[in-house]
N, C-alpha and C. Protein backbone atom coordinates (compact mmCIF):
# COMPACT_ATOMS: atom_id res chain seq x y z
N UNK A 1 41.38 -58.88 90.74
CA UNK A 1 41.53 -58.69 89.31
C UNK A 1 40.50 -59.56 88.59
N UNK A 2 39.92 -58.64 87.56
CA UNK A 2 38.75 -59.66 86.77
C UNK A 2 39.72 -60.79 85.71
N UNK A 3 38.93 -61.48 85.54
CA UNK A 3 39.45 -62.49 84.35
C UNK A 3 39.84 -61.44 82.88
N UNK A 4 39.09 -61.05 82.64
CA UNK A 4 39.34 -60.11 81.67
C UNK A 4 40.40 -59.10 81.92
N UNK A 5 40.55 -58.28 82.95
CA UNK A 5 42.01 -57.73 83.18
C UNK A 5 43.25 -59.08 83.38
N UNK A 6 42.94 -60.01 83.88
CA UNK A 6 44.49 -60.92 83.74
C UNK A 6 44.89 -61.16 82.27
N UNK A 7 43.83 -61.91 81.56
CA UNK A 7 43.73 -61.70 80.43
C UNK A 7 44.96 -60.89 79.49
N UNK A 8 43.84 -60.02 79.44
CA UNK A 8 44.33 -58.91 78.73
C UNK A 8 46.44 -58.69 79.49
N UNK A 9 46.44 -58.69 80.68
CA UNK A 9 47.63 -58.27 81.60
C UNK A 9 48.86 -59.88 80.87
N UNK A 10 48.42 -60.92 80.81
CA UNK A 10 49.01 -62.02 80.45
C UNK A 10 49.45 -61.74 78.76
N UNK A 11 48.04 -61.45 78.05
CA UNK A 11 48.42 -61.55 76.86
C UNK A 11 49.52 -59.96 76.63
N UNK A 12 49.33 -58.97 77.14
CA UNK A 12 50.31 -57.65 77.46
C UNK A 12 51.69 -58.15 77.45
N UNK A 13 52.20 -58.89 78.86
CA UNK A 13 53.81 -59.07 78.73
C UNK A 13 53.69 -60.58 78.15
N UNK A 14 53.20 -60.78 77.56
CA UNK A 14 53.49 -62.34 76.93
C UNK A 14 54.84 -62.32 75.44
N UNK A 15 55.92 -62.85 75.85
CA UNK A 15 57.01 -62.25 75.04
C UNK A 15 57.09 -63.52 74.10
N UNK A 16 56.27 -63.21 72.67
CA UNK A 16 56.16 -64.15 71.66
C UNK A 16 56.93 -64.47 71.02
N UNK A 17 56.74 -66.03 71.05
CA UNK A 17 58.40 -66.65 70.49
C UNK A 17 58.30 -66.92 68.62
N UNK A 18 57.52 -66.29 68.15
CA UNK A 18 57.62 -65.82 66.68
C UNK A 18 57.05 -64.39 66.20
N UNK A 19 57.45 -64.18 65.11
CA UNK A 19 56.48 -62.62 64.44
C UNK A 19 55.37 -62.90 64.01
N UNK A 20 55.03 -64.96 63.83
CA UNK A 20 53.21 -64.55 63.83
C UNK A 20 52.76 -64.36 64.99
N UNK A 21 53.59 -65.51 65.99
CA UNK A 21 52.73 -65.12 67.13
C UNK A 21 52.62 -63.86 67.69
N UNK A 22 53.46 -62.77 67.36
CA UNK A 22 53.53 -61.92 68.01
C UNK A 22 52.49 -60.46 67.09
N UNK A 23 52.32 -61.11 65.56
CA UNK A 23 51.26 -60.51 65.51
C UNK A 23 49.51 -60.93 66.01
N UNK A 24 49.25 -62.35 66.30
CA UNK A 24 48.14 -62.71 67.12
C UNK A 24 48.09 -61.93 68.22
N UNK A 25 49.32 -62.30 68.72
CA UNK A 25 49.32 -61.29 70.48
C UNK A 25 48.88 -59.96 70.42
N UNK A 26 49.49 -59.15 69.32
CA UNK A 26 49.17 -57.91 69.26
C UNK A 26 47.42 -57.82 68.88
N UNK A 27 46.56 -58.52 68.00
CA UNK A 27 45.17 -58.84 67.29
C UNK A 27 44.42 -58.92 69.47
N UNK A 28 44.70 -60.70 69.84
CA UNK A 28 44.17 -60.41 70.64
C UNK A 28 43.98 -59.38 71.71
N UNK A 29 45.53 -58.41 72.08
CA UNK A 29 45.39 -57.24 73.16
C UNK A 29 43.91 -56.65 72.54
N UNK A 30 44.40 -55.81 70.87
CA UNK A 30 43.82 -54.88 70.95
C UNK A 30 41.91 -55.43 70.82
N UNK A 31 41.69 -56.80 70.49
CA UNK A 31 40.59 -57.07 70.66
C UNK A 31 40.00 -57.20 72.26
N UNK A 32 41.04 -57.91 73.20
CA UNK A 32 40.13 -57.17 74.44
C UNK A 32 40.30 -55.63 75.26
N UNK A 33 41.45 -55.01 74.21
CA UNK A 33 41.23 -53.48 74.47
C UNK A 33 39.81 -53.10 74.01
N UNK A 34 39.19 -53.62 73.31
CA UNK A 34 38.31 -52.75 72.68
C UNK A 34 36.71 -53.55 72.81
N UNK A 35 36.81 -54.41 73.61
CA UNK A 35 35.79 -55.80 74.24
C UNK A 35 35.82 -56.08 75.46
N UNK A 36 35.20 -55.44 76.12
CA UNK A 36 34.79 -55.64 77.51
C UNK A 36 34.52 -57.59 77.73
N UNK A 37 33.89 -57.78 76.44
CA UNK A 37 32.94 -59.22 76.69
C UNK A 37 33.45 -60.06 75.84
N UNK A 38 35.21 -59.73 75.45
CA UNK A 38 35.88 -60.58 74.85
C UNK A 38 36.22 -62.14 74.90
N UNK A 39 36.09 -62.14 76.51
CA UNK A 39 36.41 -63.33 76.84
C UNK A 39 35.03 -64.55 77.21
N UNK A 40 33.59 -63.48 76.80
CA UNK A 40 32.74 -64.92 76.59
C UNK A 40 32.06 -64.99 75.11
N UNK A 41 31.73 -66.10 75.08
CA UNK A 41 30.81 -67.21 73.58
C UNK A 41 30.27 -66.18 73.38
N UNK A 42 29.47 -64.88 74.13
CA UNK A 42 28.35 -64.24 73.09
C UNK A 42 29.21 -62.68 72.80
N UNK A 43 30.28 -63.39 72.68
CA UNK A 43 31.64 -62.01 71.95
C UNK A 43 31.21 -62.63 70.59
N UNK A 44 30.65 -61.98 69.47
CA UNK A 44 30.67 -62.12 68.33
C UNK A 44 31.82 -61.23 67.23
N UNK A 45 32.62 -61.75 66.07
CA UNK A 45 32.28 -62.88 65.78
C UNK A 45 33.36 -63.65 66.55
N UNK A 46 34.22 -63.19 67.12
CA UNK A 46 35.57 -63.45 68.01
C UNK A 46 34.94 -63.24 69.41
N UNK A 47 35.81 -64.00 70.22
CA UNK A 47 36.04 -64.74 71.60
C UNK A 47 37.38 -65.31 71.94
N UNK A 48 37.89 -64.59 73.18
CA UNK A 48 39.33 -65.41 73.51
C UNK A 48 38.58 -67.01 74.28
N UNK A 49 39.78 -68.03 73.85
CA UNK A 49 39.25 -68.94 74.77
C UNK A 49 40.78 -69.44 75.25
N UNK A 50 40.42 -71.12 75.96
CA UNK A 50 41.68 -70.65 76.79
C UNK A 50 42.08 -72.31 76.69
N UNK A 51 42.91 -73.18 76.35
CA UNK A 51 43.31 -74.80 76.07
C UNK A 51 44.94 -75.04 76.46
N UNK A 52 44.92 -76.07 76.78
CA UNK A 52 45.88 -77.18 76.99
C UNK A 52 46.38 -78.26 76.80
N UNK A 53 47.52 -78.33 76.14
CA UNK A 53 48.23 -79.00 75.92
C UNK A 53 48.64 -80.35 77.03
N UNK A 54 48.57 -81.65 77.19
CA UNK A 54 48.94 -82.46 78.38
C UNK A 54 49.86 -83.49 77.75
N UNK A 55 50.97 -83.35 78.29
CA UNK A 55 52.10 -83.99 77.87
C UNK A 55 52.05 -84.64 79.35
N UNK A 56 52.71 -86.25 78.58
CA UNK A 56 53.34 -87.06 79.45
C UNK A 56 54.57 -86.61 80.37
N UNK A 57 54.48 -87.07 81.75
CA UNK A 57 55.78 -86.70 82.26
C UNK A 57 57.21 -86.83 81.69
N UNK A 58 57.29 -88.08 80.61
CA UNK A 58 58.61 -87.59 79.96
C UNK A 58 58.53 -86.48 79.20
N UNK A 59 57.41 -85.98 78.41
CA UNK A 59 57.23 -85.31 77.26
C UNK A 59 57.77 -85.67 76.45
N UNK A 60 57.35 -87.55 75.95
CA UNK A 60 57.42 -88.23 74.80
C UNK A 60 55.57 -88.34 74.46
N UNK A 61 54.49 -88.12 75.06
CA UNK A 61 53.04 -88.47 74.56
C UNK A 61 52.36 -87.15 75.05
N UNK A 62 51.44 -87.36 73.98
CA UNK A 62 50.53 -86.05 74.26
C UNK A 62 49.04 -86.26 74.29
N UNK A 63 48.29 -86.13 75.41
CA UNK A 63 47.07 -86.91 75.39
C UNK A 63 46.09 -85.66 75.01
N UNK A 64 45.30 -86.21 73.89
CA UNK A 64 44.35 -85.44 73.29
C UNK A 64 42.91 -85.94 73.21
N UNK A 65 41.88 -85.32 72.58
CA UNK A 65 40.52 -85.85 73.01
C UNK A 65 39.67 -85.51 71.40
N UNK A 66 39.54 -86.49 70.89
CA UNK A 66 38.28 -86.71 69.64
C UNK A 66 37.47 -86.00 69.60
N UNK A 67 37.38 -84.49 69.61
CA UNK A 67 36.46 -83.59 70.01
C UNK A 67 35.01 -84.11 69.35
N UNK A 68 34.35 -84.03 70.08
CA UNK A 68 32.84 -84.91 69.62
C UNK A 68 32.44 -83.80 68.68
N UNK A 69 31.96 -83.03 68.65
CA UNK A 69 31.53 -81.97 67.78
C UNK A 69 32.49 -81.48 65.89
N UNK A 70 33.76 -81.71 66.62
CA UNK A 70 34.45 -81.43 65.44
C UNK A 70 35.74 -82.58 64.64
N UNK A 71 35.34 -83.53 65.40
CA UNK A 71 35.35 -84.85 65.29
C UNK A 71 37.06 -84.86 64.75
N UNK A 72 37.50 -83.97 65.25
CA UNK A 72 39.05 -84.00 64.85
C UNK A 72 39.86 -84.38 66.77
N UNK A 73 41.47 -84.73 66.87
CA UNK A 73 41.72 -84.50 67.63
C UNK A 73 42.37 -83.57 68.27
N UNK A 74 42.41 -82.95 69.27
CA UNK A 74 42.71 -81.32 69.83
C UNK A 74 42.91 -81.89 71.00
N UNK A 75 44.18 -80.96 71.56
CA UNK A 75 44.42 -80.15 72.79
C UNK A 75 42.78 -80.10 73.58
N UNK A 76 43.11 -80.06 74.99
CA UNK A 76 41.83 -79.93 75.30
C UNK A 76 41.57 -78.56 75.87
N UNK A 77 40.37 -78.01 75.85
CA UNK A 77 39.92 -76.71 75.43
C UNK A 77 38.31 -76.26 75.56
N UNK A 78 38.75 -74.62 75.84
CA UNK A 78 37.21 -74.34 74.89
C UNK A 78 36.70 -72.86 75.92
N UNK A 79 35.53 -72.72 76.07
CA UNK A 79 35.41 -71.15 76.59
C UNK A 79 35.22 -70.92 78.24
N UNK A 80 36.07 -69.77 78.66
CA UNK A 80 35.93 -69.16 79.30
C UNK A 80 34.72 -69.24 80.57
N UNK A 81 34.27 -69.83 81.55
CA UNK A 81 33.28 -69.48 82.59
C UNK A 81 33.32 -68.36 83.38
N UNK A 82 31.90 -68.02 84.10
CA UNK A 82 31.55 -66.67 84.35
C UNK A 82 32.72 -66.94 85.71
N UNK A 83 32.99 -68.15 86.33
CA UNK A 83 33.96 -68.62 87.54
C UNK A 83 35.25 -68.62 87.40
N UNK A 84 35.54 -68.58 86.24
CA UNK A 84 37.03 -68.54 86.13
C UNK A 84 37.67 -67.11 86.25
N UNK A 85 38.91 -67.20 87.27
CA UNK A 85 39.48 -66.31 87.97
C UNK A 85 40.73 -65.75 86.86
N UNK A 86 41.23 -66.99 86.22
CA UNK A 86 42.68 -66.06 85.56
C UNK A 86 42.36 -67.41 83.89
N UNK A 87 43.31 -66.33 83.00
CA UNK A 87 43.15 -67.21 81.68
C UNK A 87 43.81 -68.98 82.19
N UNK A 88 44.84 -68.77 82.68
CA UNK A 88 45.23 -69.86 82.94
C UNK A 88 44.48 -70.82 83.68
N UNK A 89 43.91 -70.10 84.74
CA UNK A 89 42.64 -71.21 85.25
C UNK A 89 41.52 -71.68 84.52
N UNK A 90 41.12 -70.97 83.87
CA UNK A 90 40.47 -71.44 82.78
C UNK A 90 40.99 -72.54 81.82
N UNK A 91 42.03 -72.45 81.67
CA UNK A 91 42.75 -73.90 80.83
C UNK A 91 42.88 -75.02 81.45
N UNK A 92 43.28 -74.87 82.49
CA UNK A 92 43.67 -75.89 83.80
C UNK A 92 41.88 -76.76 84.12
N UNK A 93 40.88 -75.78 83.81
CA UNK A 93 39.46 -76.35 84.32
C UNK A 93 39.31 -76.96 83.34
N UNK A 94 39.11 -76.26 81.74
CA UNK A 94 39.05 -77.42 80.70
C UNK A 94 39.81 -78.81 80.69
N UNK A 95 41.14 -78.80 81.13
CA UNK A 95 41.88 -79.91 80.75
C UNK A 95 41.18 -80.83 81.90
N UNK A 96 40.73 -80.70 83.04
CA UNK A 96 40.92 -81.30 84.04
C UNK A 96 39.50 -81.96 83.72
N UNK A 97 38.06 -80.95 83.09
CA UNK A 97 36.96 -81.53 83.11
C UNK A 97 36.82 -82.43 81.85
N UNK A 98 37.92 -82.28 80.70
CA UNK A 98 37.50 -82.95 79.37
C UNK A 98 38.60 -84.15 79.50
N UNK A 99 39.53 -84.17 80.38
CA UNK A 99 40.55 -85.57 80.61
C UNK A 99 39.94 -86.19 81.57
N UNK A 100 39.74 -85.66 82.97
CA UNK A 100 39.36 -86.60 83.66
C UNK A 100 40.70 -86.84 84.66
N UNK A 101 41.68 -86.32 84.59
CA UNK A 101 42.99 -86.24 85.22
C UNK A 101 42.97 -85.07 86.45
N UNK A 102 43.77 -85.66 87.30
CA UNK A 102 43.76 -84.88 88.84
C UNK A 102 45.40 -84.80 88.53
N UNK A 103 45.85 -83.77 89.15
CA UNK A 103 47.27 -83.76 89.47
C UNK A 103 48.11 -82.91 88.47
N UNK A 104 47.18 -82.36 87.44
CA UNK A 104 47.57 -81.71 86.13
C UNK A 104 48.93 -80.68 86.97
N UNK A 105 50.53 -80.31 86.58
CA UNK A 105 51.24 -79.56 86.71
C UNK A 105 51.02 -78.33 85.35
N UNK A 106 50.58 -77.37 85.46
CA UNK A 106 50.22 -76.40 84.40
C UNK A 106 51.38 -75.01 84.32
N UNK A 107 51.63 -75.21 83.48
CA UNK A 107 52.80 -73.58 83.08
C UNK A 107 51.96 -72.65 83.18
N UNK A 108 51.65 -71.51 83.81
CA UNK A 108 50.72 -70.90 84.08
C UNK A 108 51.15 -69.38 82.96
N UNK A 109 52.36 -69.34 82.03
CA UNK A 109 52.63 -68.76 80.62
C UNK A 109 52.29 -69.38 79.30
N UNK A 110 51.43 -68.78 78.58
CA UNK A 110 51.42 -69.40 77.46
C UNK A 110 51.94 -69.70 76.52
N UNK A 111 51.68 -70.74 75.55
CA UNK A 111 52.90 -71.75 75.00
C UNK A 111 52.41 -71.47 73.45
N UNK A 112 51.06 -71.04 72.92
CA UNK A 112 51.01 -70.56 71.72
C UNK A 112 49.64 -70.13 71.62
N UNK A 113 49.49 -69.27 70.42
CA UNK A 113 48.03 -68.35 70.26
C UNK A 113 47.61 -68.87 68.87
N UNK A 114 46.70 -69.38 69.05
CA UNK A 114 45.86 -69.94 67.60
C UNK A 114 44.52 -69.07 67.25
N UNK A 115 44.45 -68.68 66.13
CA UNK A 115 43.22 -67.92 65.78
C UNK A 115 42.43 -68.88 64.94
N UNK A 116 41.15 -69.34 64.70
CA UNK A 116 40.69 -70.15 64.06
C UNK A 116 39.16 -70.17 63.89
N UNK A 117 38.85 -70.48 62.60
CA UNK A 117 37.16 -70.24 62.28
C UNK A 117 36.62 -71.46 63.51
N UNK A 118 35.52 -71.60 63.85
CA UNK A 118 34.72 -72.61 64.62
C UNK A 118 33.15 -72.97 63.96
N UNK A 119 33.23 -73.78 63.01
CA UNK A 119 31.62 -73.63 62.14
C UNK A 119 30.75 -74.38 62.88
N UNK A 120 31.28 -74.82 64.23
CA UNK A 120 30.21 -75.62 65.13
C UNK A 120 29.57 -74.57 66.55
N UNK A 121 30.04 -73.26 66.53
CA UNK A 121 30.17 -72.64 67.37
C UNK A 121 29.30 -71.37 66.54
N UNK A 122 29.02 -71.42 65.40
CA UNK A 122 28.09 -70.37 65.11
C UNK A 122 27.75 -70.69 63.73
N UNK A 123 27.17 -70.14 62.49
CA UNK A 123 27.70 -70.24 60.82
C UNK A 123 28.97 -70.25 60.68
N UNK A 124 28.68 -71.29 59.43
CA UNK A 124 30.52 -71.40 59.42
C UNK A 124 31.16 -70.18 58.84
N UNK A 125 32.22 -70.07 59.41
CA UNK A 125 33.51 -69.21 59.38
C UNK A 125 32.96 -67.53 60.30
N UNK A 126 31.71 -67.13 60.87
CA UNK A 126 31.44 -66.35 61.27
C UNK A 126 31.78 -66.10 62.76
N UNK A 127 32.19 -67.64 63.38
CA UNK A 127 32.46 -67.34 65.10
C UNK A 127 34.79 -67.71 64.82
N UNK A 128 34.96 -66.65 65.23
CA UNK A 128 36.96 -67.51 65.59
C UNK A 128 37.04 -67.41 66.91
N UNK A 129 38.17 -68.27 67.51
CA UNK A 129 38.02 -68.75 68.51
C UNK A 129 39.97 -68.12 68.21
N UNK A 130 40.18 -67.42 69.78
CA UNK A 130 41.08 -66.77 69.73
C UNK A 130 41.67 -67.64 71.16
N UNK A 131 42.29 -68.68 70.44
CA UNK A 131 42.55 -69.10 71.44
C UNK A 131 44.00 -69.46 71.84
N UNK A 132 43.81 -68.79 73.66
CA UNK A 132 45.62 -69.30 74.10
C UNK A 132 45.82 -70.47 74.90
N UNK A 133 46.82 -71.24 74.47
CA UNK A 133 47.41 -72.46 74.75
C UNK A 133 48.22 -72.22 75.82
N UNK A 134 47.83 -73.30 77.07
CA UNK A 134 49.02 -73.42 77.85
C UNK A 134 49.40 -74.90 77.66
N UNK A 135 50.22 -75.32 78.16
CA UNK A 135 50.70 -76.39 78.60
C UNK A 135 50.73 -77.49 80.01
N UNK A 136 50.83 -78.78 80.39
CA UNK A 136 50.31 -79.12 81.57
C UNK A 136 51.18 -80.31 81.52
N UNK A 137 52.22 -81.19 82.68
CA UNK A 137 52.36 -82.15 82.56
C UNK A 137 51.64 -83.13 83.09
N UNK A 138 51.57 -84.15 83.42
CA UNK A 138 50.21 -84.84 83.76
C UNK A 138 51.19 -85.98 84.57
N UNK A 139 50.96 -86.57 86.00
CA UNK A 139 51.80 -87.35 87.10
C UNK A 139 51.76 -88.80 85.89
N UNK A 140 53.04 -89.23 86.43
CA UNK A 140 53.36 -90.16 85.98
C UNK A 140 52.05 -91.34 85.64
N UNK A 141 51.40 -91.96 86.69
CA UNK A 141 50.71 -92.57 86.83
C UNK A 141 49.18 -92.32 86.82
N UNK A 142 49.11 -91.44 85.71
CA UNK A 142 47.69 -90.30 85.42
C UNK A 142 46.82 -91.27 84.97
N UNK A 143 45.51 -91.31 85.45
CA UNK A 143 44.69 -91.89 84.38
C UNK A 143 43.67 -91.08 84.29
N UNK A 144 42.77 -91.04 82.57
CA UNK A 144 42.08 -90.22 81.65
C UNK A 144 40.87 -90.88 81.60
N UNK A 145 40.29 -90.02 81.47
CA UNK A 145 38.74 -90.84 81.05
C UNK A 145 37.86 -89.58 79.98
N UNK A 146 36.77 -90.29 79.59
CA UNK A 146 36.29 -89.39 78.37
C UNK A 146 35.23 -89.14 78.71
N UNK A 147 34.90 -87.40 78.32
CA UNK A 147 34.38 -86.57 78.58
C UNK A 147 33.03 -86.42 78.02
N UNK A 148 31.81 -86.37 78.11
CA UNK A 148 30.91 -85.62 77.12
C UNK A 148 31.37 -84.88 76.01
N UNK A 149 32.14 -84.41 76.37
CA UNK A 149 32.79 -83.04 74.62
C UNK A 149 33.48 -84.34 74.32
N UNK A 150 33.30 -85.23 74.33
CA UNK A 150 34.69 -86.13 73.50
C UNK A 150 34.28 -87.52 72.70
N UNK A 151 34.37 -87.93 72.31
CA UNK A 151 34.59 -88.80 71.54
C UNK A 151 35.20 -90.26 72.28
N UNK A 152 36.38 -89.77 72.52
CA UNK A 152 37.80 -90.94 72.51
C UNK A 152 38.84 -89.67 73.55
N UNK A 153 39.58 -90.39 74.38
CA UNK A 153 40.86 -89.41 75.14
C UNK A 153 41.74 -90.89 75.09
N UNK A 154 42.94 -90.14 74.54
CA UNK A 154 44.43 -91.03 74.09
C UNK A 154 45.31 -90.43 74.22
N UNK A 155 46.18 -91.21 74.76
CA UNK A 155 47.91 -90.79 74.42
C UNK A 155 48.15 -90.66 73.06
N UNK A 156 48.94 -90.13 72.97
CA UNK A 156 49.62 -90.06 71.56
C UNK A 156 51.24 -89.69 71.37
N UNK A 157 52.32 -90.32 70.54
CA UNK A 157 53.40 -90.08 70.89
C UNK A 157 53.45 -89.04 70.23
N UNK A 158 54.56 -88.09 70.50
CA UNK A 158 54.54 -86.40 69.81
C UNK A 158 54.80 -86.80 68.47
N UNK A 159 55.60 -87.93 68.26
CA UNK A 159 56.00 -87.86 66.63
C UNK A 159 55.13 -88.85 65.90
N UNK A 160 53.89 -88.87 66.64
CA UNK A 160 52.96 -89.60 65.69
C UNK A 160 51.61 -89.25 65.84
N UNK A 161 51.27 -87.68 66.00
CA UNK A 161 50.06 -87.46 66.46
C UNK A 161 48.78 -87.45 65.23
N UNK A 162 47.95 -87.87 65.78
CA UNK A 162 46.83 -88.78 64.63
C UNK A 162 46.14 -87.48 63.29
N UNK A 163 46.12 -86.44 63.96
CA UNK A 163 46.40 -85.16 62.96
C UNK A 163 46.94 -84.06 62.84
N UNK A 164 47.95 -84.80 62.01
CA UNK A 164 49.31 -83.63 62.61
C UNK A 164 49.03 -82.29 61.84
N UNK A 165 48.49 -81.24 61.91
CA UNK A 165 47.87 -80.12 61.01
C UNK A 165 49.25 -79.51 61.56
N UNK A 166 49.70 -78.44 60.71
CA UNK A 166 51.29 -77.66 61.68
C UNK A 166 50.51 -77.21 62.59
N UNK A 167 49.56 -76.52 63.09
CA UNK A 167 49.51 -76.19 63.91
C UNK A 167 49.30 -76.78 65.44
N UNK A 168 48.78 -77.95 65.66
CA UNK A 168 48.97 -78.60 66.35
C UNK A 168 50.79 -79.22 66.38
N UNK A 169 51.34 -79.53 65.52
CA UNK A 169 52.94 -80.16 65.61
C UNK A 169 53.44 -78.81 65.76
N UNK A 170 53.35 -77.49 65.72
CA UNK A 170 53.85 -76.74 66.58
C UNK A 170 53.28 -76.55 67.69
N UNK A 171 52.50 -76.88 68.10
CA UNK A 171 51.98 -76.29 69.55
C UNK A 171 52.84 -77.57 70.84
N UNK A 172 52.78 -78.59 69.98
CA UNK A 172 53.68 -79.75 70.84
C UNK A 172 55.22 -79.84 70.39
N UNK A 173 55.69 -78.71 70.07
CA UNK A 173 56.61 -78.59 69.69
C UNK A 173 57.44 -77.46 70.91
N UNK A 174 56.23 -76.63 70.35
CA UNK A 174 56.68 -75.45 71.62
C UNK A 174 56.44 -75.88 72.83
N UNK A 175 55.51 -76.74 73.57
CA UNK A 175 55.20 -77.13 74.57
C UNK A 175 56.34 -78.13 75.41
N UNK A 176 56.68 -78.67 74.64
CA UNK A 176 58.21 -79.68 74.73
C UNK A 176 59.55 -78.78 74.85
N UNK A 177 59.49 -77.97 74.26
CA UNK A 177 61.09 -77.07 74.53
C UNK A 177 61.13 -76.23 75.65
N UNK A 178 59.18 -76.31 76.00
CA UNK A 178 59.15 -75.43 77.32
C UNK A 178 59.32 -76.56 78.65
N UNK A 179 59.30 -77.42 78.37
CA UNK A 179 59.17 -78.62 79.49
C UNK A 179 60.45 -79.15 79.63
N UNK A 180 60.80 -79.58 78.80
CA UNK A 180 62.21 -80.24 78.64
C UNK A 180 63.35 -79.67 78.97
């Protein structure tokens, strides 16, 4: 199976736990119904990409990374390689190459769908980044290190994350009710 058929097959029975998400879900199918080359950077002006969430083994901290480019903090993330076998592996490679963590436990269902402009990724507001979230717990005794794409990689406790936009405090919201 190509990446692009799991894809597409994941985001298909993915049973969305709201009516936005479940209108994203429906946006992304029919965008890689209709996009062979949905799932790489030179999909204009949309691209699925594929991020993770890494919660502490209690799932009291959530370690995130100073994205160097967009100088905010995020889930770690970002696009699709010509090597990656399933969406979920693709999340699992980002988290693993932008933390620096071995041992990642990954929900291999996704935990939320964010649609979002990227003005570092093309003119602004012309590239969105259709991107699905999984989730990952990370071994007790994990240690992180920082990435080229990064800035800074930190813990963070869920109820004090350094920018809490809703959409991020839902994504560790949903990620926690799936863990817990």
């Amino acid at each position: 199976m190509s990446l692009h058929a799991d894809a597409l097959a994941v985001l298909t029975d993915w049973p969305a736990p709201t009516v936005v998400q479940e209108s994203l879900r429906e946006r992304y199918v029919e965008h890689l119904r209709a996009r062979p080359d949905g799932l790489t950077r030179e999909c204009r002006p949309d691209h699925v990409t594929a991020s993770t969430l890494v919660l502490s083994a209690d799932g009291g901290a959530a370690l995130l990374t100073l994205h160097a480019k967009a100088h905010r903090w995020f889930q770690f993330g970002g696009h699709c390689e010509p090597g990656d076998a399933t969406l979920a592996g693709a999340a699992a490679r980002e988290a693993t190459e932008e933390s620096g963590l071995t041992g990642l436990t990954l929900d291999p269902v996704p935990v939320q769908l964010s649609e979002h402009a990227v003005p570092f990724c093309g003119p602004a507001g012309d590239v969105h980044h259709l991107d699905v979230r999984f989730v990952a717990v990370a071994p007790a005794d994990a240690v992180h290190a920082v990435s080229d794409e990064s800035l800074d990689v930190r813990w963070w406790p869920v109820d004090a994350l350094p920018d809490p936009e809703p959409d991020l405090v839902e994504l560790v919201a949903m990620a926690r009710a799936r863990i817990l």
